[in-house]
N, C-alpha and C. Protein backbone atom coordinates (compact mmCIF):
# COMPACT_ATOMS: atom_id res chain seq x y z
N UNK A 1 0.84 -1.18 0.00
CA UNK A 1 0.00 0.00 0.00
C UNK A 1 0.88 1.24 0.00
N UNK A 2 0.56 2.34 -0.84
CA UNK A 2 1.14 3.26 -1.05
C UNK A 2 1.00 4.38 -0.12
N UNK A 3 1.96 5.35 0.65
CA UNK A 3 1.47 6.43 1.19
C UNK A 3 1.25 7.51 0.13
N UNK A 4 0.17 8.21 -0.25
CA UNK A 4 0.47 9.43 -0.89
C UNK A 4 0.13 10.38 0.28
N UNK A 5 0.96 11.60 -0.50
CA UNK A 5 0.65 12.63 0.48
C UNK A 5 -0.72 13.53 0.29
N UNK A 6 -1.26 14.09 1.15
CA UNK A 6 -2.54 14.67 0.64
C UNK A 6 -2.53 15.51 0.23
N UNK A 7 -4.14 15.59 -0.82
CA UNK A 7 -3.64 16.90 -1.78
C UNK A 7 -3.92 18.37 -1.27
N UNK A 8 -2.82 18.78 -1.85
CA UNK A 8 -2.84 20.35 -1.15
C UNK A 8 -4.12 21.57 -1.43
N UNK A 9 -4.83 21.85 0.08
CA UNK A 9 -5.81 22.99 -0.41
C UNK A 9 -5.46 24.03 -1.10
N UNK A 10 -6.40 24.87 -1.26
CA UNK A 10 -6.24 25.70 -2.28
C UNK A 10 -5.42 26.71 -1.25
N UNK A 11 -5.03 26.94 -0.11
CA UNK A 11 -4.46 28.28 0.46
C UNK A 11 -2.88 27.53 0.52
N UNK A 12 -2.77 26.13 0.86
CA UNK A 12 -1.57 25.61 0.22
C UNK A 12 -0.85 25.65 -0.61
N UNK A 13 -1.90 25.61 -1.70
CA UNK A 13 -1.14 26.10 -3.38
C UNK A 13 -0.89 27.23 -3.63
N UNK A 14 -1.46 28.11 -2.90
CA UNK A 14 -1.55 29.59 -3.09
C UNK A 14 0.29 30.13 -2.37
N UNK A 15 0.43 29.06 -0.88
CA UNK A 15 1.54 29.72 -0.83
C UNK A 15 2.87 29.44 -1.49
N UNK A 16 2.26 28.21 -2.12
CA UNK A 16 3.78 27.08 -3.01
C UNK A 16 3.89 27.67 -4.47
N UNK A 17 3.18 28.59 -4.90
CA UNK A 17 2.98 29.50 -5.74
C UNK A 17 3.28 30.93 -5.84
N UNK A 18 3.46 31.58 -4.53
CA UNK A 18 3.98 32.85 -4.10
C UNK A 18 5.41 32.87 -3.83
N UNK A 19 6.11 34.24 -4.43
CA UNK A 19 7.24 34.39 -4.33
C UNK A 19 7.97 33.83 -2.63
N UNK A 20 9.20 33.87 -2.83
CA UNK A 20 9.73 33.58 -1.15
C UNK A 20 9.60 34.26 -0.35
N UNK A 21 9.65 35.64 -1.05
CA UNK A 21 9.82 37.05 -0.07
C UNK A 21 8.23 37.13 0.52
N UNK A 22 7.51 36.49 0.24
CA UNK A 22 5.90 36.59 0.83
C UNK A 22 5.38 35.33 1.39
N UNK A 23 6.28 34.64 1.23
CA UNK A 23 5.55 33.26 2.38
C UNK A 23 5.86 33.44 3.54
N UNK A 24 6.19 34.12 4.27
CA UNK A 24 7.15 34.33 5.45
C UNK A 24 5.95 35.08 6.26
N UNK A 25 4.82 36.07 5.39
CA UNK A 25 4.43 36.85 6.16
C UNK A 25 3.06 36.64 6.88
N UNK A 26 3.00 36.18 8.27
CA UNK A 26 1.75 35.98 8.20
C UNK A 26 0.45 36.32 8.33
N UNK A 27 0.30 37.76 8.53
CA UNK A 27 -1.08 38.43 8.71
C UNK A 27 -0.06 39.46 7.21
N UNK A 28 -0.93 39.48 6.14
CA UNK A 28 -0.85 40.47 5.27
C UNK A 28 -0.43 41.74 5.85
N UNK A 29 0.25 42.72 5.76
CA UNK A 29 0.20 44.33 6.34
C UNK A 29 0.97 44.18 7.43
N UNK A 30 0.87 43.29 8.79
CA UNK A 30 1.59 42.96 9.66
C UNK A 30 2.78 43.61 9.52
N UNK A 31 3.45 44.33 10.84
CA UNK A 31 4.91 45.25 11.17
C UNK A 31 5.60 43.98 11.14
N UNK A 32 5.41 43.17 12.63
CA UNK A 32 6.30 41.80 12.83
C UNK A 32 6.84 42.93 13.50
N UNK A 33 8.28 41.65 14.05
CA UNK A 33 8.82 43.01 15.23
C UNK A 33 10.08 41.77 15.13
N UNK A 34 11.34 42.60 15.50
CA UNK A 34 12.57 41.65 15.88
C UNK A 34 12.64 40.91 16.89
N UNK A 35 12.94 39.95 16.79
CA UNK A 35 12.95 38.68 17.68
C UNK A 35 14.43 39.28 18.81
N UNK A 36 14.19 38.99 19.73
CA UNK A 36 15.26 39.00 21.06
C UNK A 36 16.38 37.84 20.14
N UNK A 37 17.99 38.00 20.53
CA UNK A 37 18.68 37.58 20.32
C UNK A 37 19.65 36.70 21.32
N UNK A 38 19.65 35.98 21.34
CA UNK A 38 20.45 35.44 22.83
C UNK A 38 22.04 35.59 22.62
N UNK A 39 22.73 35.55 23.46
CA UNK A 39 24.51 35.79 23.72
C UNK A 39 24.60 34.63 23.68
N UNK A 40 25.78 33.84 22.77
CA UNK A 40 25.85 32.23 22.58
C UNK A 40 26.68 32.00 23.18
N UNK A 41 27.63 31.24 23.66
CA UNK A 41 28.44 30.54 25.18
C UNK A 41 29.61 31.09 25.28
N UNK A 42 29.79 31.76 24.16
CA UNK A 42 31.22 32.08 24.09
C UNK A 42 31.19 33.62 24.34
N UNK A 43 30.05 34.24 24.29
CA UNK A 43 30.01 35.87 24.46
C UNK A 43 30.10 36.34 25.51
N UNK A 44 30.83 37.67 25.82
CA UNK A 44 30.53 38.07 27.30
C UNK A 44 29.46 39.09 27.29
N UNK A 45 29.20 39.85 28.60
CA UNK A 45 27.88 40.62 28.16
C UNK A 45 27.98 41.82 27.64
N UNK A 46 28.89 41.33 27.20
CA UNK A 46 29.14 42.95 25.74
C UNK A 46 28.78 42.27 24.89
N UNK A 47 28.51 40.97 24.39
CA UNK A 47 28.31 40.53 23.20
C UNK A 47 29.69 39.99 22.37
N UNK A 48 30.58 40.41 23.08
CA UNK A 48 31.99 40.43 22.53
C UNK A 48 32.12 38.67 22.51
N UNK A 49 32.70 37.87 21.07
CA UNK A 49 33.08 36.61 20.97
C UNK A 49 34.26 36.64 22.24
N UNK A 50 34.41 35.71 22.14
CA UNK A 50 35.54 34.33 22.75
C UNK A 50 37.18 34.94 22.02
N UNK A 51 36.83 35.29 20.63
CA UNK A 51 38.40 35.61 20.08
C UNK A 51 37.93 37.25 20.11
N UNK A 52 37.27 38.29 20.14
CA UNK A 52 37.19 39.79 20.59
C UNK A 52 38.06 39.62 21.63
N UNK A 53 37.61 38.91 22.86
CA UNK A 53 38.19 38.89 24.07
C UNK A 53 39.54 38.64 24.07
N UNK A 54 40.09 37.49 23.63
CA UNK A 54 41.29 37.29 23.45
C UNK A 54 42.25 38.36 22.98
N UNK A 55 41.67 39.35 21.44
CA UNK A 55 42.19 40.43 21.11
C UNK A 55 42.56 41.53 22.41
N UNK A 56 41.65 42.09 22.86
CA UNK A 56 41.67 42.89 23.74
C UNK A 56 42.20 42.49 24.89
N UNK A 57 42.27 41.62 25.18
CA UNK A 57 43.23 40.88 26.75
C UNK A 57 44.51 41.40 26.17
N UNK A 58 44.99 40.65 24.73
CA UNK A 58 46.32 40.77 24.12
C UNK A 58 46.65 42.04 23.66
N UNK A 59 46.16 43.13 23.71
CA UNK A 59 46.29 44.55 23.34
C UNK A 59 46.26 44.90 24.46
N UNK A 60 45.83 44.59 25.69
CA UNK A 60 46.14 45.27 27.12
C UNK A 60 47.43 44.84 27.86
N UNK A 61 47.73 43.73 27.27
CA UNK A 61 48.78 42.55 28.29
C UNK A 61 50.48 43.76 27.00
N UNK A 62 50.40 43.70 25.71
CA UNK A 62 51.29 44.50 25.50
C UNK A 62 51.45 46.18 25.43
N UNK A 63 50.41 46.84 25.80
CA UNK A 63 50.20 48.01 26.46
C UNK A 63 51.14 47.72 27.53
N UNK A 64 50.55 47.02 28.81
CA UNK A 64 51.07 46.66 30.08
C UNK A 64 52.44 46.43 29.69
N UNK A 65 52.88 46.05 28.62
CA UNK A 65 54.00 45.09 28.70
C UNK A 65 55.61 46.54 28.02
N UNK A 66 54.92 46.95 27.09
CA UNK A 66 55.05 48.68 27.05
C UNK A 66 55.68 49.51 27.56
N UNK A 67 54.63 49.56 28.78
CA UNK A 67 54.96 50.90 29.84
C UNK A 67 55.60 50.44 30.79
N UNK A 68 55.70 48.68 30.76
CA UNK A 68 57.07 48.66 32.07
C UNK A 68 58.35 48.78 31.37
N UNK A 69 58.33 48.41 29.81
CA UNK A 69 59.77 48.24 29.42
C UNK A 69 60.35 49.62 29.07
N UNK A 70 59.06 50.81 29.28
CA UNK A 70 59.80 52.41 28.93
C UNK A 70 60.18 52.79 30.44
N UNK A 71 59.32 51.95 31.35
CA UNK A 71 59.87 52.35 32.76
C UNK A 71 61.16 52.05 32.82
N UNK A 72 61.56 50.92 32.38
CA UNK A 72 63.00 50.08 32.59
C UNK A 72 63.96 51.34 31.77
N UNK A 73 63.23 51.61 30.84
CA UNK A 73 64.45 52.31 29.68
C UNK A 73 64.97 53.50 30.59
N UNK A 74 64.04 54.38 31.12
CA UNK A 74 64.08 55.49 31.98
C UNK A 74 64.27 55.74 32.83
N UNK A 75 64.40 54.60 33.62
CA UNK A 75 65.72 53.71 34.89
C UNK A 75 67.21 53.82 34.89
N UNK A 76 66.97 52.97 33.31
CA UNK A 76 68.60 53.38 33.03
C UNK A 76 68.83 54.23 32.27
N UNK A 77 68.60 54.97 32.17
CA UNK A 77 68.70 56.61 31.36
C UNK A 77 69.18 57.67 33.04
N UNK A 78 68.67 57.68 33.78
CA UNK A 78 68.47 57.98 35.16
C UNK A 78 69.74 57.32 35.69
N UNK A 79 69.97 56.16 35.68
CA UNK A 79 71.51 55.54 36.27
C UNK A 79 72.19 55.98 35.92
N UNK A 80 72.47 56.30 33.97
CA UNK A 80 74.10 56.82 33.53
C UNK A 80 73.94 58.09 33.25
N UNK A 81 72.93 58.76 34.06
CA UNK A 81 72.90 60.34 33.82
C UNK A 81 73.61 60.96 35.13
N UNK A 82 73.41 59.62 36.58
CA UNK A 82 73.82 60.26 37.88
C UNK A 82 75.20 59.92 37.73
N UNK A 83 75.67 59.12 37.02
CA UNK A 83 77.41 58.55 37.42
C UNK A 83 77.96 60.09 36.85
């Protein structure tokens, strides 16, 4: 015995017949409104990914890393200026 599938009403055909951009909509005229977005596992609550974060850790860690080695420079700039 065969399954067929049943045949499609007429508001069925109507939408398998309509462009893509209009099957989507479902009260004619309807605004619709944006759906809430969730932060996926890796985001913090900036929204910022998993590798944003990483960037910006690594742009702070050689900032940091920076201003101790101009401290060091200006240390010894300061040593062979007192001899």
């Amino acid at each position: 015995m065969k399954n067929n599938p049943p045949a499609p009403d007429a508001q069925t055909a109507a939408w398998d017949t309509a462009p893509e951009s209009e099957r989507w909509e479902p009260l004619p005229g309807s605004p619709g409104h944006q759906a809430p977005t969730n932060a996926s596992a890796d985001e913090d609550g900036g929204g910022r990914s998993a590798n944003e974060q990483l960037i910006e850790k690594g742009i702070a860690q050689a900032a940091a890393n920076q201003s101790q080695q101009a401290n060091l420079a200006d240390r010894d700039d300061q040593k062979i200026s007192d001899q």
